[in-house]
N, C-alpha and C. Protein backbone atom coordinates (compact mmCIF):
# COMPACT_ATOMS: atom_id res chain seq x y z
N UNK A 1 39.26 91.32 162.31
CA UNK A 1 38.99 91.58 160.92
C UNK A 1 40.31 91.81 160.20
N UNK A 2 40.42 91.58 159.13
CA UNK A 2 41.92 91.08 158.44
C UNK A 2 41.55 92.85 157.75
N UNK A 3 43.07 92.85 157.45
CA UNK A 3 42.94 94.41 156.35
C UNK A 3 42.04 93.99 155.07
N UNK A 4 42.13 93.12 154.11
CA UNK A 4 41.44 92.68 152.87
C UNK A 4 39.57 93.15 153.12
N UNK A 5 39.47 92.54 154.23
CA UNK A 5 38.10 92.27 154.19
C UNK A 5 37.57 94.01 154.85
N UNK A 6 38.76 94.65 154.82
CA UNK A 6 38.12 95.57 155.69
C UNK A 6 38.17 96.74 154.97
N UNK A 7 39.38 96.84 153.57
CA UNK A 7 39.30 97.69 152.84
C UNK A 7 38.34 97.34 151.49
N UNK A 8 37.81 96.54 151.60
CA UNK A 8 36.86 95.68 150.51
C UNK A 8 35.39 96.07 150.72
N UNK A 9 34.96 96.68 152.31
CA UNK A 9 33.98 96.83 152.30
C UNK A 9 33.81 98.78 152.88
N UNK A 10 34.52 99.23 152.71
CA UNK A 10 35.13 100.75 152.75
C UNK A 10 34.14 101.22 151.81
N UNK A 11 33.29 101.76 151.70
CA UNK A 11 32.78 102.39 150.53
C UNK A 11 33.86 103.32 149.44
N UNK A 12 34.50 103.75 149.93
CA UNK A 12 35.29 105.02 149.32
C UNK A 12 36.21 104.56 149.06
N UNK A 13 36.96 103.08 149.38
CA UNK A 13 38.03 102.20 148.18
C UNK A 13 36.94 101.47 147.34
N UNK A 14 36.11 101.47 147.34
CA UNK A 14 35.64 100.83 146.25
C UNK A 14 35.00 101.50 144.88
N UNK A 15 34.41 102.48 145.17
CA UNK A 15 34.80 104.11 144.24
C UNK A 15 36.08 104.54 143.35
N UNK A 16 37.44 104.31 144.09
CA UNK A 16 38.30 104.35 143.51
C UNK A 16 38.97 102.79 143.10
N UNK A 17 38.84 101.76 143.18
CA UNK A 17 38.88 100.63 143.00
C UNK A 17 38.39 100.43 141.61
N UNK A 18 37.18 100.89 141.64
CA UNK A 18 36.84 100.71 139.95
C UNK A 18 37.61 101.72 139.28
N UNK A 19 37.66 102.63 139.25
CA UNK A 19 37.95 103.48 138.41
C UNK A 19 39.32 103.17 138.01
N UNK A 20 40.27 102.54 139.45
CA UNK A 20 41.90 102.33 138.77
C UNK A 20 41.54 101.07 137.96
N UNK A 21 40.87 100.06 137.93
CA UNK A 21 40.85 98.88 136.87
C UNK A 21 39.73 98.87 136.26
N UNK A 22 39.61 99.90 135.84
CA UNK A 22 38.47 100.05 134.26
C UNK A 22 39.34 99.30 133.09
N UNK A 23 38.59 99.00 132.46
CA UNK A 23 38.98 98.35 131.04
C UNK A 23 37.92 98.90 129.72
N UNK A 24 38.45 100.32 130.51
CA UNK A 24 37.63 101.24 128.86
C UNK A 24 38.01 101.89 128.06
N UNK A 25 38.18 102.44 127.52
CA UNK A 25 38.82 102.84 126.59
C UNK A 25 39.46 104.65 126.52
N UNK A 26 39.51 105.11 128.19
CA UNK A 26 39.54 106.10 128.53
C UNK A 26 41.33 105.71 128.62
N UNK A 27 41.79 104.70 128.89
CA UNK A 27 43.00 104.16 129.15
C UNK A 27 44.26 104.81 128.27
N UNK A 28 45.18 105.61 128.12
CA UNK A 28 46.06 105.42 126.55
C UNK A 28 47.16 104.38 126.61
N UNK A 29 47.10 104.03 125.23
CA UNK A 29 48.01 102.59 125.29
C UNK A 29 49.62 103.31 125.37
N UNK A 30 50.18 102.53 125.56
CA UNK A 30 52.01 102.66 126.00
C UNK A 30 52.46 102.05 124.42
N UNK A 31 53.34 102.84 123.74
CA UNK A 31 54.22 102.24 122.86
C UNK A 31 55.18 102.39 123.52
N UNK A 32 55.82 100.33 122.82
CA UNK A 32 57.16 99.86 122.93
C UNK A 32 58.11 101.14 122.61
N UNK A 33 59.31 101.09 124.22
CA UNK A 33 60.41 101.95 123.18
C UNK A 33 61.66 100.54 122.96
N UNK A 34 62.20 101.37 122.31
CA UNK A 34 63.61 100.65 121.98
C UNK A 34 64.97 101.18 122.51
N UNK A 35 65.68 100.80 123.28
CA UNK A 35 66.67 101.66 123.96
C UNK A 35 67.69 100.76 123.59
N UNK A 36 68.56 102.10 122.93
CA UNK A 36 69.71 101.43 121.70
C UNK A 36 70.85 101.51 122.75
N UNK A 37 70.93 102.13 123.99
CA UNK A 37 71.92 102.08 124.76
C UNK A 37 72.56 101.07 124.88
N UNK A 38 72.05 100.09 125.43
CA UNK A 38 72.98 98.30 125.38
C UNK A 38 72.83 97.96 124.27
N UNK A 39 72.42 98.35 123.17
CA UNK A 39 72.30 97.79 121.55
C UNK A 39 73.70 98.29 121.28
N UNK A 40 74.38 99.12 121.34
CA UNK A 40 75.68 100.51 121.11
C UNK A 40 76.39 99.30 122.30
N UNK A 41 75.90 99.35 122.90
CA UNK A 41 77.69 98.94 124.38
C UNK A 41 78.21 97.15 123.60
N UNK A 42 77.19 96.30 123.29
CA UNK A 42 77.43 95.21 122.72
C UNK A 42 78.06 95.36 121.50
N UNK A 43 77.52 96.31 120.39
CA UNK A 43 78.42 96.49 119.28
C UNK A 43 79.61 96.61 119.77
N UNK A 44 79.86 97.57 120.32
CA UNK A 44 81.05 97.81 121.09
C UNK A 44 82.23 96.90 121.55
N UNK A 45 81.55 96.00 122.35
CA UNK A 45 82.41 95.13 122.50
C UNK A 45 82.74 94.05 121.74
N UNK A 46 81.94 93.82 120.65
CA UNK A 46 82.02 93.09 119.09
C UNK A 46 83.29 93.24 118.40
N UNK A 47 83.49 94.64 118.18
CA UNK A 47 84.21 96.01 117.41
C UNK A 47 85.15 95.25 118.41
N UNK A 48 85.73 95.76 119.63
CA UNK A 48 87.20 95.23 120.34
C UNK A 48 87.51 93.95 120.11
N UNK A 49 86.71 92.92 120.28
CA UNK A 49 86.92 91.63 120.14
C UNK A 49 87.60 91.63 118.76
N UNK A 50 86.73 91.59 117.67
CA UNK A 50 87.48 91.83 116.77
C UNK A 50 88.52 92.55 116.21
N UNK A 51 88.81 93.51 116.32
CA UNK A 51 90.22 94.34 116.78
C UNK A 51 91.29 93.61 117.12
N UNK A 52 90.99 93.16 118.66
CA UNK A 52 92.17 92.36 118.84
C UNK A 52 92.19 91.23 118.25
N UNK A 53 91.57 90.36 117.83
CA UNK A 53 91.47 88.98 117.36
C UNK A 53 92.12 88.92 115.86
N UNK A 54 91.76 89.70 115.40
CA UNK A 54 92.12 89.96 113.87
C UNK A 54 93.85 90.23 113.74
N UNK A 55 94.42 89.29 112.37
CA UNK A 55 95.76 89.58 112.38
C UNK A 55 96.15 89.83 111.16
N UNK A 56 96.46 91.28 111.04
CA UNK A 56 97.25 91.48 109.76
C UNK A 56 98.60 91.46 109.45
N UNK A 57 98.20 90.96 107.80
CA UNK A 57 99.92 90.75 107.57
C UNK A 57 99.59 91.60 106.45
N UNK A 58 101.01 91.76 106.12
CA UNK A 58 101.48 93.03 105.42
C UNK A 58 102.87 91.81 104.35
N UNK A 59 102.41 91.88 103.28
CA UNK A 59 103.15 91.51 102.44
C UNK A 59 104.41 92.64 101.45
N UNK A 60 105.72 92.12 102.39
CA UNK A 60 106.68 92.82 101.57
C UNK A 60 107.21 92.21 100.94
N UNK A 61 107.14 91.10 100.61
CA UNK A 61 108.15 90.39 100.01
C UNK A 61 107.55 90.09 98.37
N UNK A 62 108.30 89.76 97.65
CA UNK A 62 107.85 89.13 95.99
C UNK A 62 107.74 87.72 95.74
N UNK A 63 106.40 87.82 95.58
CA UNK A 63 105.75 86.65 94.80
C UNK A 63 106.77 86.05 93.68
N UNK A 64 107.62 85.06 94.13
CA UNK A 64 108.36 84.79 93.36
C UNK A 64 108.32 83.80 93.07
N UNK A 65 108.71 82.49 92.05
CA UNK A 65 108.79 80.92 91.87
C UNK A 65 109.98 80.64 91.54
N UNK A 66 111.01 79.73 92.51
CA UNK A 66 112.36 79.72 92.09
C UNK A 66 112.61 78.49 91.44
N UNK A 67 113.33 78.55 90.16
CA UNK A 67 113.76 77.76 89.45
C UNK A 67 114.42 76.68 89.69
N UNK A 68 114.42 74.98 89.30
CA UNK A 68 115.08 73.85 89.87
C UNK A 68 115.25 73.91 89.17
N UNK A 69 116.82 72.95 89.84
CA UNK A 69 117.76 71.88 88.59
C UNK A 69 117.93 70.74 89.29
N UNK A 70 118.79 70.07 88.53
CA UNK A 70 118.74 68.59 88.61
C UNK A 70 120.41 68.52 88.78
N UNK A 71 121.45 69.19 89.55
CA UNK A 71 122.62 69.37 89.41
C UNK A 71 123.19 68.63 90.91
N UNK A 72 123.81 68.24 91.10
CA UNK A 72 124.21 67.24 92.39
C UNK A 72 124.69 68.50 92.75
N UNK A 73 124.75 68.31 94.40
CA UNK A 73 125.25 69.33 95.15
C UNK A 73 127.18 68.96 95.42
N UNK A 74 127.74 70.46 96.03
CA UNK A 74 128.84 70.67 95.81
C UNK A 74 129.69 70.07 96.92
N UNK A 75 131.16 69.24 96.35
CA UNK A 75 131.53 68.22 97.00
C UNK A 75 132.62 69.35 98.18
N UNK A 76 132.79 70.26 97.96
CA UNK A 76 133.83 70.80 98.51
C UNK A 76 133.15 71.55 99.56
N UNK A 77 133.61 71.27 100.34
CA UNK A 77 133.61 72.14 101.94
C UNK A 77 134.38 73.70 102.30
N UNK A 78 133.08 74.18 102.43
CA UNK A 78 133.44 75.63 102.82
C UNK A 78 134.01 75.28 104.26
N UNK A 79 135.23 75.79 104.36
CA UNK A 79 135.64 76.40 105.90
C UNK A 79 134.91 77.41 106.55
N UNK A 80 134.87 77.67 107.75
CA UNK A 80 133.69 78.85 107.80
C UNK A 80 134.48 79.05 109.23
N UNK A 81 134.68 80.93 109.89
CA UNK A 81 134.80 81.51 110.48
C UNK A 81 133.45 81.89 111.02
N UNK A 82 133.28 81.53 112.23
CA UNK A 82 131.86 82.52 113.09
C UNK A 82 132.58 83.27 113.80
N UNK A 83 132.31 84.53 113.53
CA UNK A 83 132.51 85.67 114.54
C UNK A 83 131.47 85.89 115.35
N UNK A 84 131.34 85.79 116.51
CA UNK A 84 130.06 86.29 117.73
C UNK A 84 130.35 87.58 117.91
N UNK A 85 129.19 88.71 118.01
CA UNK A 85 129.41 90.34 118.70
C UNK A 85 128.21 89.95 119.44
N UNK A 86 128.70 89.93 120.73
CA UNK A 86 127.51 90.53 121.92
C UNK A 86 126.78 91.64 122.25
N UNK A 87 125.81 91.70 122.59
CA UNK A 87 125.07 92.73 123.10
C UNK A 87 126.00 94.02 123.09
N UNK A 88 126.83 93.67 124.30
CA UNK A 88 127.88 94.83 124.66
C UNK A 88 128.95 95.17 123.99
N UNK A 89 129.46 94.79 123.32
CA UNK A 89 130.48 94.70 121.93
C UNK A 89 131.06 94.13 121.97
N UNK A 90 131.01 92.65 122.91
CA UNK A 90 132.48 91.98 122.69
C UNK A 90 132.33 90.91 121.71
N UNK A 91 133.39 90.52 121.40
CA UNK A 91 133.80 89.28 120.09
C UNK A 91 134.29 87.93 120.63
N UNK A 92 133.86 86.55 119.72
CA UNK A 92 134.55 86.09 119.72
C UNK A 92 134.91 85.25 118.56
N UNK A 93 135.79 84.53 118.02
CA UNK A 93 135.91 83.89 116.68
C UNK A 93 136.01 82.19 117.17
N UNK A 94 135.10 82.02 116.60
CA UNK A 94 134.80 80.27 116.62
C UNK A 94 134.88 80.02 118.12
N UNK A 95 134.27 80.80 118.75
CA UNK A 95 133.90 80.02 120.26
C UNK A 95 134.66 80.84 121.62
N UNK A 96 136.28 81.62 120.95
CA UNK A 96 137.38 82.14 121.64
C UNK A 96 137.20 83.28 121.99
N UNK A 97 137.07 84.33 123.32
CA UNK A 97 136.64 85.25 123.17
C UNK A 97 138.07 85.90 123.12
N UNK A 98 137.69 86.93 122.00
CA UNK A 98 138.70 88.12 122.48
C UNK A 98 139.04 89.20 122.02
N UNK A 99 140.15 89.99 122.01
CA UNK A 99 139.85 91.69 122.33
C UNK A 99 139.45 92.30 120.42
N UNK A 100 138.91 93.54 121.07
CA UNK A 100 139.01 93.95 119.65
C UNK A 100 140.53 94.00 118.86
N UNK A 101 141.30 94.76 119.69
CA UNK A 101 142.60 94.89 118.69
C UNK A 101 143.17 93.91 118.18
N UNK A 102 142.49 92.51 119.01
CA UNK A 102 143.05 91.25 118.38
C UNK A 102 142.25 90.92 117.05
N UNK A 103 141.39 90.86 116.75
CA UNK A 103 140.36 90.62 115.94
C UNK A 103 141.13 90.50 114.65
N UNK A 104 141.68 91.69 114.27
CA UNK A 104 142.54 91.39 112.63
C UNK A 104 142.99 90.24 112.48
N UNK A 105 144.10 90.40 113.73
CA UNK A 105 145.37 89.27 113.54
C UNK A 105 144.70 88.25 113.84
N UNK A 106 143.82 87.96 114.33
CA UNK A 106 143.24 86.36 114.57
C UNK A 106 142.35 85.44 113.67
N UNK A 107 141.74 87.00 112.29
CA UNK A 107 141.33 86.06 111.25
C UNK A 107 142.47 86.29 110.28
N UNK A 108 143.46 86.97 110.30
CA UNK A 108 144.94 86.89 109.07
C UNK A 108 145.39 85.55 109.83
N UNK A 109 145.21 85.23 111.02
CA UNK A 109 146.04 83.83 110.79
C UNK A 109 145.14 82.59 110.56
N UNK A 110 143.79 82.69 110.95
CA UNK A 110 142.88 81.73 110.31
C UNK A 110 142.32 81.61 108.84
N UNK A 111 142.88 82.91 108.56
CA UNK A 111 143.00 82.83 107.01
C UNK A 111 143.98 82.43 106.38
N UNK A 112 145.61 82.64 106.79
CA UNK A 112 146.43 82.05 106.68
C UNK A 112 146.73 80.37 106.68
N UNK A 113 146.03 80.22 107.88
CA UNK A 113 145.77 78.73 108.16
C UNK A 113 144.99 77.88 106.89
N UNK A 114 143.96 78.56 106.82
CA UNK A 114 142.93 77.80 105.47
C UNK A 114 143.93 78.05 104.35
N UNK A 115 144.29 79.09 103.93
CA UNK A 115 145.29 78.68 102.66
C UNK A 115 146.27 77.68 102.39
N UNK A 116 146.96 77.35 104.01
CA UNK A 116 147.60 76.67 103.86
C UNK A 116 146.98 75.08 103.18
N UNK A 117 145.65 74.56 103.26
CA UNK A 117 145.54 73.95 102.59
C UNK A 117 145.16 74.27 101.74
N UNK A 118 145.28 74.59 100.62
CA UNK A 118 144.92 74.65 99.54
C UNK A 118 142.75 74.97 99.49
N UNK A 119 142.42 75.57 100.45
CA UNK A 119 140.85 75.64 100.29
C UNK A 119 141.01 77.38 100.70
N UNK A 120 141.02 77.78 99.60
CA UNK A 120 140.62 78.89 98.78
C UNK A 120 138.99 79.72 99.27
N UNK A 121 138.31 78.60 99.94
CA UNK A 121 136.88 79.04 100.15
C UNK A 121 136.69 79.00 101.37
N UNK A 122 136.91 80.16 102.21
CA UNK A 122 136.47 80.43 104.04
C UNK A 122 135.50 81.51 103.83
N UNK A 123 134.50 80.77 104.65
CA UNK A 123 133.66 81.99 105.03
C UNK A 123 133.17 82.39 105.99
N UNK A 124 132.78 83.51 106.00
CA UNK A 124 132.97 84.61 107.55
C UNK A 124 131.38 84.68 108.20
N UNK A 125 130.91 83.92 109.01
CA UNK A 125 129.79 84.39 109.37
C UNK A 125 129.68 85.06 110.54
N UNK A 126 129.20 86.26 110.80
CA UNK A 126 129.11 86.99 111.67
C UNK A 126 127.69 86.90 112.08
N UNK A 127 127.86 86.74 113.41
CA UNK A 127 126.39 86.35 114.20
C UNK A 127 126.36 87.33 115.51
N UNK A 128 126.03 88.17 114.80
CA UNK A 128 125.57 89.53 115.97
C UNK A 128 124.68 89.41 116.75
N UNK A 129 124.28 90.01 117.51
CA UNK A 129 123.34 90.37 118.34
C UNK A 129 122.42 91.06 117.97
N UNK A 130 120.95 91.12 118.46
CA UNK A 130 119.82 92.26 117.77
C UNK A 130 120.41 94.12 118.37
N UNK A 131 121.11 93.75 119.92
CA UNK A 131 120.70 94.70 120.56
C UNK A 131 122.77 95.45 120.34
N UNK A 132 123.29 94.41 119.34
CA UNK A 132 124.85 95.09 119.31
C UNK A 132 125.07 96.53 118.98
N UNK A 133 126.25 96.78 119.17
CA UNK A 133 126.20 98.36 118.69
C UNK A 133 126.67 97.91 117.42
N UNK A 134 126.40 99.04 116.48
CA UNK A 134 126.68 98.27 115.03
C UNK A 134 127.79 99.41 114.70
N UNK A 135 128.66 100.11 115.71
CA UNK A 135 130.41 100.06 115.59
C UNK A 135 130.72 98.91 115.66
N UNK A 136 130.44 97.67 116.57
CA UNK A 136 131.13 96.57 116.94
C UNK A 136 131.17 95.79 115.41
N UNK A 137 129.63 95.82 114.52
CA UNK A 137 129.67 94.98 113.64
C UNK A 137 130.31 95.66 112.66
N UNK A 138 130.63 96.80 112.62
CA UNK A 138 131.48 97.40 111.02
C UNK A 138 132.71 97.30 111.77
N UNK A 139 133.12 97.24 112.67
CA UNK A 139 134.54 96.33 113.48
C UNK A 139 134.77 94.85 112.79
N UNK A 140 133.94 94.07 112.86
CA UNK A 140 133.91 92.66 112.52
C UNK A 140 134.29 93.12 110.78
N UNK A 141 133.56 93.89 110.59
CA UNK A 141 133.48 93.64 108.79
C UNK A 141 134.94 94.18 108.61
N UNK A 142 135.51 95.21 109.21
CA UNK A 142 136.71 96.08 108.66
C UNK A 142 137.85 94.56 109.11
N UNK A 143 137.68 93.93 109.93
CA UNK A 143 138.14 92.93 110.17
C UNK A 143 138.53 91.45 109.01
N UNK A 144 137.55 91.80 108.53
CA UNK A 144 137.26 90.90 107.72
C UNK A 144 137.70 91.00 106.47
N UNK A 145 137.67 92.61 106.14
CA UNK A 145 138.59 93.13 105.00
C UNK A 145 139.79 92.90 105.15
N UNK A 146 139.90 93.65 105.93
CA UNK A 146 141.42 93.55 106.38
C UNK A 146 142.24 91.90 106.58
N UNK A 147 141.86 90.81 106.44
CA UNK A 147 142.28 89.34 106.56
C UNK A 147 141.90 89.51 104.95
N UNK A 148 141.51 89.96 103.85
CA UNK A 148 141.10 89.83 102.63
C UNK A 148 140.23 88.57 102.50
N UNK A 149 139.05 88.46 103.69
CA UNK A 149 138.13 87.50 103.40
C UNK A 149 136.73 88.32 103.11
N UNK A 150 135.98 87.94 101.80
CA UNK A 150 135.06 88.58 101.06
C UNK A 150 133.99 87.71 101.21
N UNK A 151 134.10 86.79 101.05
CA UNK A 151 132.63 85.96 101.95
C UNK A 151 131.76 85.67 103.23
N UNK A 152 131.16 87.02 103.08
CA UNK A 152 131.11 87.50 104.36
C UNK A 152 129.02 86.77 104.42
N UNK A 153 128.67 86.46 105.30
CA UNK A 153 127.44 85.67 105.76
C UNK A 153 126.83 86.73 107.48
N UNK A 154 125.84 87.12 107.43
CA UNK A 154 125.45 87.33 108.26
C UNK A 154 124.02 86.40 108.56
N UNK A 155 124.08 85.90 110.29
CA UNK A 155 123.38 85.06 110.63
C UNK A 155 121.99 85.49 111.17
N UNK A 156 121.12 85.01 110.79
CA UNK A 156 119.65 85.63 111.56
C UNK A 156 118.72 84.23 112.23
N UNK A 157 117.83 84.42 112.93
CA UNK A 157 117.20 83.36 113.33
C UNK A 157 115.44 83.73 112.59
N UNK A 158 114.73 82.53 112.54
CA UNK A 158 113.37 83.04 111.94
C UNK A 158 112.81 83.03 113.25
N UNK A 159 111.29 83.95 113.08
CA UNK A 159 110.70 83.97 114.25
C UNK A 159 109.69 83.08 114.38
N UNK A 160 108.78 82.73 114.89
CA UNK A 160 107.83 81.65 115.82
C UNK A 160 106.60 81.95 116.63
């Protein structure tokens, strides 16, 4: 005799048999809940996504519109001095490395030099480093006074 057929004819499961699957109205119904717990953890991770995804810019600059002309550009050639300052403070002028105490005398004679032709217009670009000590670069500039060159250019790169 199989279990089915044997608790089927039990008098006393079948007593309680009805009573667990009545369909009367002794029953109380179940209301739906709503459990906002994973409703909250998904916002959640909405909120970060967006956070990081999102990119603000911050406008410092002025809305400006710059004025054209119609003027041919200028036939004369600037001479130009690059001074390099490294990281660590060292120099070099147009490619040459060398000491600080040299630094004066090496743009008084490349300034010297440009006068000698007759071009009046050298200019000094100094192309520092982000991470220089900026004694090294008021070195370059006192340098630069000191040769009585006033066209002074500092070099930057844009970012990407």
């Amino acid at each position: 005799m199989s279990w089915l057929s044997h608790h089927a004819s039990h008098p006393s499961n079948c007593s309680n048999r009805s009573n667990r699957f009545s369909l009367g109205a002794a029953q109380a119904t179940i209301e739906p809940e709503i459990n906002l717990i994973p409703f909250i953890d998904v916002l959640l991770v909405v909120l970060i996504f967006l956070m990081i995804s999102t990119t603000f810019t911050r406008y410092q600059e002025l809305a400006i519109t710059l004025p054209t002309a119609n003027g041919s550009t200028s036939q004369t050639e600037i001479k130009q001095i690059h001074i390099a300052v490294s990281r660590d403070g060292r120099f070099a002028i147009n490619g040459k490395v060398i000491d600080r105490s040299q630094l004066s005398n090496s743009l008084n004679v490349l300034n010297q030099n440009n006068n000698d032709n007759k071009d009046g217009n050298v200019q000094v670009n100094i192309d520092a480093d982000a991470r220089a000590p900026h004694q090294a670069v008021m070195s370059a500039l006192e340098a630069a006074r000191d040769a009585n060159l006033s066209n002074i250019v500092f070099s930057s790169q844009t970012k990407k």
